[in-house]
N, C-alpha and C. Protein backbone atom coordinates (compact mmCIF):
# COMPACT_ATOMS: atom_id res chain seq x y z
N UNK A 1 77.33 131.03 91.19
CA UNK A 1 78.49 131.53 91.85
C UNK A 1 79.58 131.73 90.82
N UNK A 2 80.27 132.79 90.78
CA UNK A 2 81.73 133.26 89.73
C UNK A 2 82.69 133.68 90.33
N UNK A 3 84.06 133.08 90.50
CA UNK A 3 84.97 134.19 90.67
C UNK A 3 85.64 134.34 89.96
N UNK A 4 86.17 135.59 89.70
CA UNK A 4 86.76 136.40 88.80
C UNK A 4 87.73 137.29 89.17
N UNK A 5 89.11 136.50 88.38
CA UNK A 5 90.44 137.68 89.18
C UNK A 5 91.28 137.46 87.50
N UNK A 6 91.12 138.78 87.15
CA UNK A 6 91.74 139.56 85.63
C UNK A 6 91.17 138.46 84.96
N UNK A 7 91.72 137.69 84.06
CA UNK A 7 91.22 136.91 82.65
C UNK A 7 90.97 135.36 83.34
N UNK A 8 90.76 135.11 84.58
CA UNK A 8 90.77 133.54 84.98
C UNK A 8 89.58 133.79 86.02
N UNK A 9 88.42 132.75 85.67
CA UNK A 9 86.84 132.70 86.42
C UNK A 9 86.91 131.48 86.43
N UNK A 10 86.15 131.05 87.99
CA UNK A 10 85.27 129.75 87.97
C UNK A 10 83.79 130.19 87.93
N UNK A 11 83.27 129.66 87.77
CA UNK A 11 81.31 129.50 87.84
C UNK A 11 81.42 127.94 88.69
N UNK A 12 80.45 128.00 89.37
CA UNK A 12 79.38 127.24 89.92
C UNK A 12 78.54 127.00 89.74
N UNK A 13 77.59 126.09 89.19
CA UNK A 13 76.22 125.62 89.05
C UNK A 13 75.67 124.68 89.64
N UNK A 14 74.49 124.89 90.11
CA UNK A 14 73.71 123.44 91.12
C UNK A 14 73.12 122.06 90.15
N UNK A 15 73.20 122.78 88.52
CA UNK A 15 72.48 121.68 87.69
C UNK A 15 73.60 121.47 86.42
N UNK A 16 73.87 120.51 85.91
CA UNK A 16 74.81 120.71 84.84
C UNK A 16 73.95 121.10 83.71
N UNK A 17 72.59 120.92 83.50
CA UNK A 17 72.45 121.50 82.21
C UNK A 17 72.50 123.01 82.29
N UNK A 18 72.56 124.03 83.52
CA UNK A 18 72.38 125.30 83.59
C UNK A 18 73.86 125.62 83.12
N UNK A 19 74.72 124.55 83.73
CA UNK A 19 76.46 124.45 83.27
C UNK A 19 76.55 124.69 81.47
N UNK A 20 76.10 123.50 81.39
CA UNK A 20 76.49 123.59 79.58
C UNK A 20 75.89 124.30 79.24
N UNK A 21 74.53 125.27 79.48
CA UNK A 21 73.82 126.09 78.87
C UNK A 21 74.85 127.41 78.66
N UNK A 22 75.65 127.91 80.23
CA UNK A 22 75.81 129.25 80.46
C UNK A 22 77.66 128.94 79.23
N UNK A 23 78.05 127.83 79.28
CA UNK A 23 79.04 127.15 78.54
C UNK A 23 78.91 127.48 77.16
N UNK A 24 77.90 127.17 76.69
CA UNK A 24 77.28 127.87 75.49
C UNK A 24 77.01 129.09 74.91
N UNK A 25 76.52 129.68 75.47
CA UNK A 25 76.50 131.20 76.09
C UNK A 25 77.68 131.72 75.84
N UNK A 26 78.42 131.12 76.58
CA UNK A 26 79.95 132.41 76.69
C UNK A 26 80.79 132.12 75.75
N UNK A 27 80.77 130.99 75.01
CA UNK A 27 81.19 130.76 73.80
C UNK A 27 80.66 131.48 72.68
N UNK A 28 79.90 131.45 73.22
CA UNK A 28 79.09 132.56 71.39
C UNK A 28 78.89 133.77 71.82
N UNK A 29 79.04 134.13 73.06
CA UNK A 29 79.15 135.83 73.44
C UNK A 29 80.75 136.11 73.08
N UNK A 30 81.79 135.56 73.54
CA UNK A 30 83.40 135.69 73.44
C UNK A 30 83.14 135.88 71.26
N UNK A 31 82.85 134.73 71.32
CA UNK A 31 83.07 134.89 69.54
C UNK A 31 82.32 135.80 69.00
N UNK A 32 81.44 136.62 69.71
CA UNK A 32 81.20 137.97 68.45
C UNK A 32 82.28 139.00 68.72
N UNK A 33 83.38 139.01 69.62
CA UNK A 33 84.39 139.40 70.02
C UNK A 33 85.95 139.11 69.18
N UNK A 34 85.19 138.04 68.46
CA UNK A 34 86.40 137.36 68.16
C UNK A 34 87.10 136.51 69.49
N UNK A 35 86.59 136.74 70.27
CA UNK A 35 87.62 135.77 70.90
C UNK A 35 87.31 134.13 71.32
N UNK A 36 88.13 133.70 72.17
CA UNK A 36 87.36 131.94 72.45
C UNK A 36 88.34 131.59 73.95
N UNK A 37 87.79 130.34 74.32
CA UNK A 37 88.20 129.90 75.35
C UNK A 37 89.36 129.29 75.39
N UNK A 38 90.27 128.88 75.90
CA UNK A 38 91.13 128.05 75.93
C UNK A 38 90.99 127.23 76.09
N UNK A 39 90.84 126.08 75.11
CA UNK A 39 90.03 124.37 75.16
C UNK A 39 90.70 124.04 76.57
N UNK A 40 91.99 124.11 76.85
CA UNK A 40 92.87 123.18 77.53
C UNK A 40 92.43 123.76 78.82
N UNK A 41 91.91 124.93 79.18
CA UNK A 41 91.43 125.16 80.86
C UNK A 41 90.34 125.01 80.38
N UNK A 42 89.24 125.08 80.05
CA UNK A 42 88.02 125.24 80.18
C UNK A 42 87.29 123.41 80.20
N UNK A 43 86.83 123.26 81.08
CA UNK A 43 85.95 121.71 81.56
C UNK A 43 85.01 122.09 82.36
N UNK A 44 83.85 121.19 82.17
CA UNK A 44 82.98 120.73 83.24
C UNK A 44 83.34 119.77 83.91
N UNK A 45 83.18 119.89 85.52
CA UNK A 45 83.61 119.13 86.31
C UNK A 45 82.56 119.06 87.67
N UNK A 46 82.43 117.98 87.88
CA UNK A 46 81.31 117.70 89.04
C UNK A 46 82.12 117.96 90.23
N UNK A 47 81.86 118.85 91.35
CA UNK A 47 82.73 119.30 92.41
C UNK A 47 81.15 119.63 93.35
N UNK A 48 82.23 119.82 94.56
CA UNK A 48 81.03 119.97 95.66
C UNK A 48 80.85 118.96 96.80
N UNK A 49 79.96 119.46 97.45
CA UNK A 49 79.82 118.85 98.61
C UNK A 49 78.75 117.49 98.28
N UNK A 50 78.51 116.76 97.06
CA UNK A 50 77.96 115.56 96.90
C UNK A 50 78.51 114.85 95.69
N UNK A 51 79.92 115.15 95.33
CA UNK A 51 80.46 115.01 94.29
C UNK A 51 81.15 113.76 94.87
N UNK A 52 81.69 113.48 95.99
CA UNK A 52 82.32 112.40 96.40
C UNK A 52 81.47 111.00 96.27
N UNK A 53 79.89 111.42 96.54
CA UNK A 53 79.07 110.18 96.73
C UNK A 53 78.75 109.72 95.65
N UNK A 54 78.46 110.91 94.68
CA UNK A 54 77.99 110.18 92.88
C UNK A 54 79.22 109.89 92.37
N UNK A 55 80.62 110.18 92.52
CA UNK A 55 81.25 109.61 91.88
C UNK A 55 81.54 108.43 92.73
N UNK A 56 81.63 107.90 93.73
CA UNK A 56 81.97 106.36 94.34
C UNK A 56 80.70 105.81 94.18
N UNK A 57 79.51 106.58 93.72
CA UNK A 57 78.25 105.42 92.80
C UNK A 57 79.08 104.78 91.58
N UNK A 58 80.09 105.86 91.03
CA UNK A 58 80.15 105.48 89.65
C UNK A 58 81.65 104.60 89.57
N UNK A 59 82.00 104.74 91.01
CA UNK A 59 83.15 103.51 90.78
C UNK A 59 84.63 104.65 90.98
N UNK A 60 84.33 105.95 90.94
CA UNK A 60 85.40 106.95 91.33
C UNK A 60 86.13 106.98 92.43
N UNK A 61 87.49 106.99 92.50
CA UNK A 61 87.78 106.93 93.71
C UNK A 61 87.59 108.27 94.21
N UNK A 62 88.16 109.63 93.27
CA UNK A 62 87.62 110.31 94.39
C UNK A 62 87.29 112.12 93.35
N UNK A 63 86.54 113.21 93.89
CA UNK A 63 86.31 113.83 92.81
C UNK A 63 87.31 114.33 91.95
N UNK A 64 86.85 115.29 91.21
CA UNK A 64 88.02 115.90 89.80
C UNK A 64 88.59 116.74 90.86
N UNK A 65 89.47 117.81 90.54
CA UNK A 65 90.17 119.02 90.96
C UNK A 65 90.35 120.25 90.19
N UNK A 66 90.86 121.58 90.19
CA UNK A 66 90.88 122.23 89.40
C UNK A 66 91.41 123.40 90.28
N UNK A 67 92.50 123.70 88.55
CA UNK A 67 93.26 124.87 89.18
C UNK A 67 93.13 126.11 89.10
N UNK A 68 92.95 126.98 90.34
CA UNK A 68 92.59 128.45 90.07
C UNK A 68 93.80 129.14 90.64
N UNK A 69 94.70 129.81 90.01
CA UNK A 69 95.39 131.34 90.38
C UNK A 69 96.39 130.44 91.09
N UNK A 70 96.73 129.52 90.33
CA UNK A 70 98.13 128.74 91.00
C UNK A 70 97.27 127.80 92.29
N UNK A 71 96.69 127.15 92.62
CA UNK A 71 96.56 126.66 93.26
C UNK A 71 95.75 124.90 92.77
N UNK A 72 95.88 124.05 92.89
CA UNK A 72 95.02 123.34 92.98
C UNK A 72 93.93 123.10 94.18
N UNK A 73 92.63 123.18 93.74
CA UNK A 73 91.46 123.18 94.68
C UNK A 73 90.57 121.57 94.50
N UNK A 74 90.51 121.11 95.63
CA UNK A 74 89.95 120.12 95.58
C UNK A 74 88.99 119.42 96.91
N UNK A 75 87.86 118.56 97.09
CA UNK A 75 87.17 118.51 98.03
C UNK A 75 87.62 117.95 99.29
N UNK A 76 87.05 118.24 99.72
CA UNK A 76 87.86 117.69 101.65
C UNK A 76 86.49 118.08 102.55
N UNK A 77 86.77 117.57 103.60
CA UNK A 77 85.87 117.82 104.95
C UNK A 77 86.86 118.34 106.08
N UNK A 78 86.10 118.79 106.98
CA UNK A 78 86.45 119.37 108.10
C UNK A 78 87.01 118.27 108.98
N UNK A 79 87.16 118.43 110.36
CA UNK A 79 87.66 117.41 110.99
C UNK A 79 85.93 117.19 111.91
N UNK A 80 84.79 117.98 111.62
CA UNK A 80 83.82 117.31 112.13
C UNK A 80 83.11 116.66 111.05
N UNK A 81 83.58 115.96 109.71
CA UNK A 81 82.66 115.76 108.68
C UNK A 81 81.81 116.79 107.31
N UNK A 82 82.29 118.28 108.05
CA UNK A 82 81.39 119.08 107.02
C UNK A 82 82.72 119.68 105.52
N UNK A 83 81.78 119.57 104.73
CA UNK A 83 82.37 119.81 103.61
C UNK A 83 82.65 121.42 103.32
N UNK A 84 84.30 120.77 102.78
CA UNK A 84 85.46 122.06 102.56
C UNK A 84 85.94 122.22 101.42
N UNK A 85 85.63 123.45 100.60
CA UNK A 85 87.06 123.33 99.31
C UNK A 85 88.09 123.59 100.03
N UNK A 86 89.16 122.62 99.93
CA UNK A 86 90.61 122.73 100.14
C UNK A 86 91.38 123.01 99.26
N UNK A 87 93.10 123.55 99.28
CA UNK A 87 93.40 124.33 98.30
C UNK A 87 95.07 123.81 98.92
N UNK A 88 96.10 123.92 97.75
CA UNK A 88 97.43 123.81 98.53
C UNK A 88 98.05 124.03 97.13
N UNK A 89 99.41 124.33 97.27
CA UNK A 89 100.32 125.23 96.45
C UNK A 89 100.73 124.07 95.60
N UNK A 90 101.02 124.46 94.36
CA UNK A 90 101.64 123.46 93.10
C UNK A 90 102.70 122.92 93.78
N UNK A 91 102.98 122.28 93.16
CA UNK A 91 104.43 121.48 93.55
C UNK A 91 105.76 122.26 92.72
N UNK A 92 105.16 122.46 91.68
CA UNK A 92 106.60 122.96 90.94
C UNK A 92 106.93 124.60 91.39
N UNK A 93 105.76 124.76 92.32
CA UNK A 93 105.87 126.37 92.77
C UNK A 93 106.25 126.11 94.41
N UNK A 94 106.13 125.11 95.05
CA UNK A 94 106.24 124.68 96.32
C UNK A 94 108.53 124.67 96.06
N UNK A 95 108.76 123.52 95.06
CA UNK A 95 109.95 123.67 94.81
C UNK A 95 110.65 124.82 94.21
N UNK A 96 110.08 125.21 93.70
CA UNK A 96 110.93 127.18 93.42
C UNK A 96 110.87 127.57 94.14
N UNK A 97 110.23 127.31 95.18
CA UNK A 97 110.42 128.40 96.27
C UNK A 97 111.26 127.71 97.46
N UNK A 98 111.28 126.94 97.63
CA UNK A 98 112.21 126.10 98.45
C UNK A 98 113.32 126.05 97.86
N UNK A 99 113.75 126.48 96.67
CA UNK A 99 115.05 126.34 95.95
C UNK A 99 115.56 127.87 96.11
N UNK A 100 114.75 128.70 96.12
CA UNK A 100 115.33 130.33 95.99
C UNK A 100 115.33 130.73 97.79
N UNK A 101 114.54 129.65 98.99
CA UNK A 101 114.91 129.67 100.18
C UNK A 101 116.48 129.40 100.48
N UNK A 102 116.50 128.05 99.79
CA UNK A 102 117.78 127.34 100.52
C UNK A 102 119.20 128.40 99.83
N UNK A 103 118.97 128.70 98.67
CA UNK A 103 119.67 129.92 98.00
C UNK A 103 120.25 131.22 99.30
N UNK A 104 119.14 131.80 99.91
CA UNK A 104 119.34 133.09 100.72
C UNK A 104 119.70 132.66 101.54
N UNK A 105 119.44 131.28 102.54
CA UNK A 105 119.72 131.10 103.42
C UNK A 105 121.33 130.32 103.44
N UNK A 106 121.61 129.90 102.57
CA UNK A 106 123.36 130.20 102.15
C UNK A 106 124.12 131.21 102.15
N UNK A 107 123.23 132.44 101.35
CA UNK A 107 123.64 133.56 101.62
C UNK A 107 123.92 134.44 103.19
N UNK A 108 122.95 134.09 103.93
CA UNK A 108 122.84 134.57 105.34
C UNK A 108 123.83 133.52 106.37
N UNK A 109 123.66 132.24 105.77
CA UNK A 109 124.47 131.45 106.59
C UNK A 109 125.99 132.13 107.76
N UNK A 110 126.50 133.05 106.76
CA UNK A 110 127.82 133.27 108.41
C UNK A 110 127.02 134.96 108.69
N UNK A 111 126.21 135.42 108.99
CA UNK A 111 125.12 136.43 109.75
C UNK A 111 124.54 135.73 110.86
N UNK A 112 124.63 136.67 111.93
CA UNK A 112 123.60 135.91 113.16
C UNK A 112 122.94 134.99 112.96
N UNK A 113 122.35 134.07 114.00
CA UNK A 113 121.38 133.65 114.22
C UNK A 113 120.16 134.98 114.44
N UNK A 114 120.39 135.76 115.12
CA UNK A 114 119.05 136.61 114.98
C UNK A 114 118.85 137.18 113.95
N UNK A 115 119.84 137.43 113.30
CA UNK A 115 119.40 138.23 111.80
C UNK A 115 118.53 137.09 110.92
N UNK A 116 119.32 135.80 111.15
CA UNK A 116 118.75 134.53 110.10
C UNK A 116 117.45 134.31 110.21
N UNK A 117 117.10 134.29 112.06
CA UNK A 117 115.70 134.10 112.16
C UNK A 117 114.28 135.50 112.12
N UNK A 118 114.71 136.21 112.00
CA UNK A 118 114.28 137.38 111.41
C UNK A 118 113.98 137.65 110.23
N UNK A 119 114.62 137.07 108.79
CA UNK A 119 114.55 136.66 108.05
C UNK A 119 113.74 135.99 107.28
N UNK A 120 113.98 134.43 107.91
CA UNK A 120 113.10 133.66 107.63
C UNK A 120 111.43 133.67 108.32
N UNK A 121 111.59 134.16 109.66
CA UNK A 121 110.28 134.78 109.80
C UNK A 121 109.45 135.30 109.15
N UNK A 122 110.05 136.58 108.41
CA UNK A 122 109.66 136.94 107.46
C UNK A 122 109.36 137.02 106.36
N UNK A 123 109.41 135.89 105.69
CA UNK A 123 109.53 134.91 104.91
C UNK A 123 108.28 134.06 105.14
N UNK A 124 108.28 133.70 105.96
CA UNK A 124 107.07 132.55 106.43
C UNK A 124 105.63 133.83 106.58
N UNK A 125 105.99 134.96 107.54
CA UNK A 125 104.85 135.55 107.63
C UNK A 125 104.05 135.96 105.73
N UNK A 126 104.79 136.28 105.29
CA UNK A 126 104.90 136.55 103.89
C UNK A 126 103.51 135.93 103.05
N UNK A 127 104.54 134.10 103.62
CA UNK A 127 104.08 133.24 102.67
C UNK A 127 102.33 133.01 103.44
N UNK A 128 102.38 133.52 104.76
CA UNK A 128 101.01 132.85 105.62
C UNK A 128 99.94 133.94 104.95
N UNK A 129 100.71 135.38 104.53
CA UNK A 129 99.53 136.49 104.63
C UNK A 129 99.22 136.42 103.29
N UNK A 130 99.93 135.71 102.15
CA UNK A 130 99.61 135.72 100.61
C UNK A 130 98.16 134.98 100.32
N UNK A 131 98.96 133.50 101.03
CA UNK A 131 97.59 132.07 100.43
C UNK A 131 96.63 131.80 101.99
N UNK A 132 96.91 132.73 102.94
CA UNK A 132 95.68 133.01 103.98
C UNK A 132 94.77 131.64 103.58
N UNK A 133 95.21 130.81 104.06
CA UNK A 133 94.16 129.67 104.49
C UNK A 133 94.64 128.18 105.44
N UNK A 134 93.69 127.94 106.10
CA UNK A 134 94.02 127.22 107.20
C UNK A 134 95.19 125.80 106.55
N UNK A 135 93.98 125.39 105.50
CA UNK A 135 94.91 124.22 104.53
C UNK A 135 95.81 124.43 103.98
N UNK A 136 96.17 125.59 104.19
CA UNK A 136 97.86 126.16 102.68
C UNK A 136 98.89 126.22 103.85
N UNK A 137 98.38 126.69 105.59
CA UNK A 137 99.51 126.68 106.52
C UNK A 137 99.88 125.68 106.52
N UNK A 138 99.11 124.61 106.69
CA UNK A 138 99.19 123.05 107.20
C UNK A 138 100.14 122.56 106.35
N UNK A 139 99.83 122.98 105.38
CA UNK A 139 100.79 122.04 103.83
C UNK A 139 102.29 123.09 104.14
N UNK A 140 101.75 124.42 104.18
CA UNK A 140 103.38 125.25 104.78
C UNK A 140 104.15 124.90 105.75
N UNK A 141 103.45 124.30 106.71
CA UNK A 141 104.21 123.63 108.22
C UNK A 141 105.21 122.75 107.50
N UNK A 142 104.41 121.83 106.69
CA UNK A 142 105.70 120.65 106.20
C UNK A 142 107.03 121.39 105.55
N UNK A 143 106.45 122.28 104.34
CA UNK A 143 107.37 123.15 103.71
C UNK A 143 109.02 123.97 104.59
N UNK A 144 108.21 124.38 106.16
CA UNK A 144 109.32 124.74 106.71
C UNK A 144 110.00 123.61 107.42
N UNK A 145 109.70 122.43 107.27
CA UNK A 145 110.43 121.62 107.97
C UNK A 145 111.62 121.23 107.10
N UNK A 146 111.00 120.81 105.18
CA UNK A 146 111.87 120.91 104.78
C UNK A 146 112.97 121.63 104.24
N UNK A 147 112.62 123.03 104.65
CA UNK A 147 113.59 124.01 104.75
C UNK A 147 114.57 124.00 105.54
N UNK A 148 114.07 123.46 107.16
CA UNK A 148 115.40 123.69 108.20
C UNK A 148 116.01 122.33 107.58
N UNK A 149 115.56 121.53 107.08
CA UNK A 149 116.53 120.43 107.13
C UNK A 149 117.47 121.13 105.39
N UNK A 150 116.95 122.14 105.29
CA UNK A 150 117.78 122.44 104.41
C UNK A 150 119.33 123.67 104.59
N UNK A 151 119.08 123.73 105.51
CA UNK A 151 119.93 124.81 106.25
C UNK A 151 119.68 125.95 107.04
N UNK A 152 118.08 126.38 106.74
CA UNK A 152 117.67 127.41 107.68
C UNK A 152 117.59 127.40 108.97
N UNK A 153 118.57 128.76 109.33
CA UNK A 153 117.94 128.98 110.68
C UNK A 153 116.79 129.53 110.77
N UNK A 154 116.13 128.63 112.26
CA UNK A 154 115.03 129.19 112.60
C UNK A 154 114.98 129.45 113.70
């Protein structure tokens, strides 16, 4: 499994030696290019839907994580037990954006209430149709709460 959006890919593998093999591989394919990986993103990391159990063999509390396209992704289950990559917005990108909210909504502050909530609607629809996923609303629900307590009308 690969995804691939402009210069940032994950791979998937079911075996780690097929991991370090294809690891190998793209290291010495990039360098007849001249080019190389970026030590500091590039890791092997045990993820998946049995990654929770071998690492609490090994005394882990709980698996690795890893960040793709601004997001951190990490394992979770459903609410019937079945296994989910879950995903939710940085923090330092959660607060820029809650900082450039509470900003406009100062600005709008003496404008209607209907203009305000029109606004921020739009705003929220924005943010729902970008990171489209059930776990990024959930973590957004909190986000607008601490928005109204920041001055938004809603």
């Amino acid at each position: 499994m690969a995804v691939r959006y402009a210069d940032d890919f994950v791979m998937g593998f079911e075996s780690k030696a097929d991991a370090q093999e294809m690891l190998l591989a793209l290291k010495a394919g990039l360098a007849s290019f001249g080019l190389m990986l970026h030590e500091g993103k590039t890791r092997l990391i045990e993820f998946g839907r049995f990654a929770a159990l071998s690492g609490q063999r090994r005394g882990e509390r709980r698996p690795e994580t890893f960040a793709f396209l601004g997001f951190p992704h990490y394992c979770g289950r459903t609410r019937d037990g079945r296994f989910i990559v879950k995903h939710k917005t940085e923090g330092k990108r959660l607060t820029r954006k809650l900082s450039a909210l509470r900003q406009e909504a100062w600005r709008l502050m003496h404008e209607s209430l209907a203009t305000q909530r029109e606004w921020f609607a739009a705003v929220l629809r924005g943010h729902y149709a970008t990171t489209a996923g059930r776990t990024i609303i959930q973590r957004s629900t909190a986000s607008t709460a601490k928005c109204v307590g920041l001055g938004c009308a809603v």
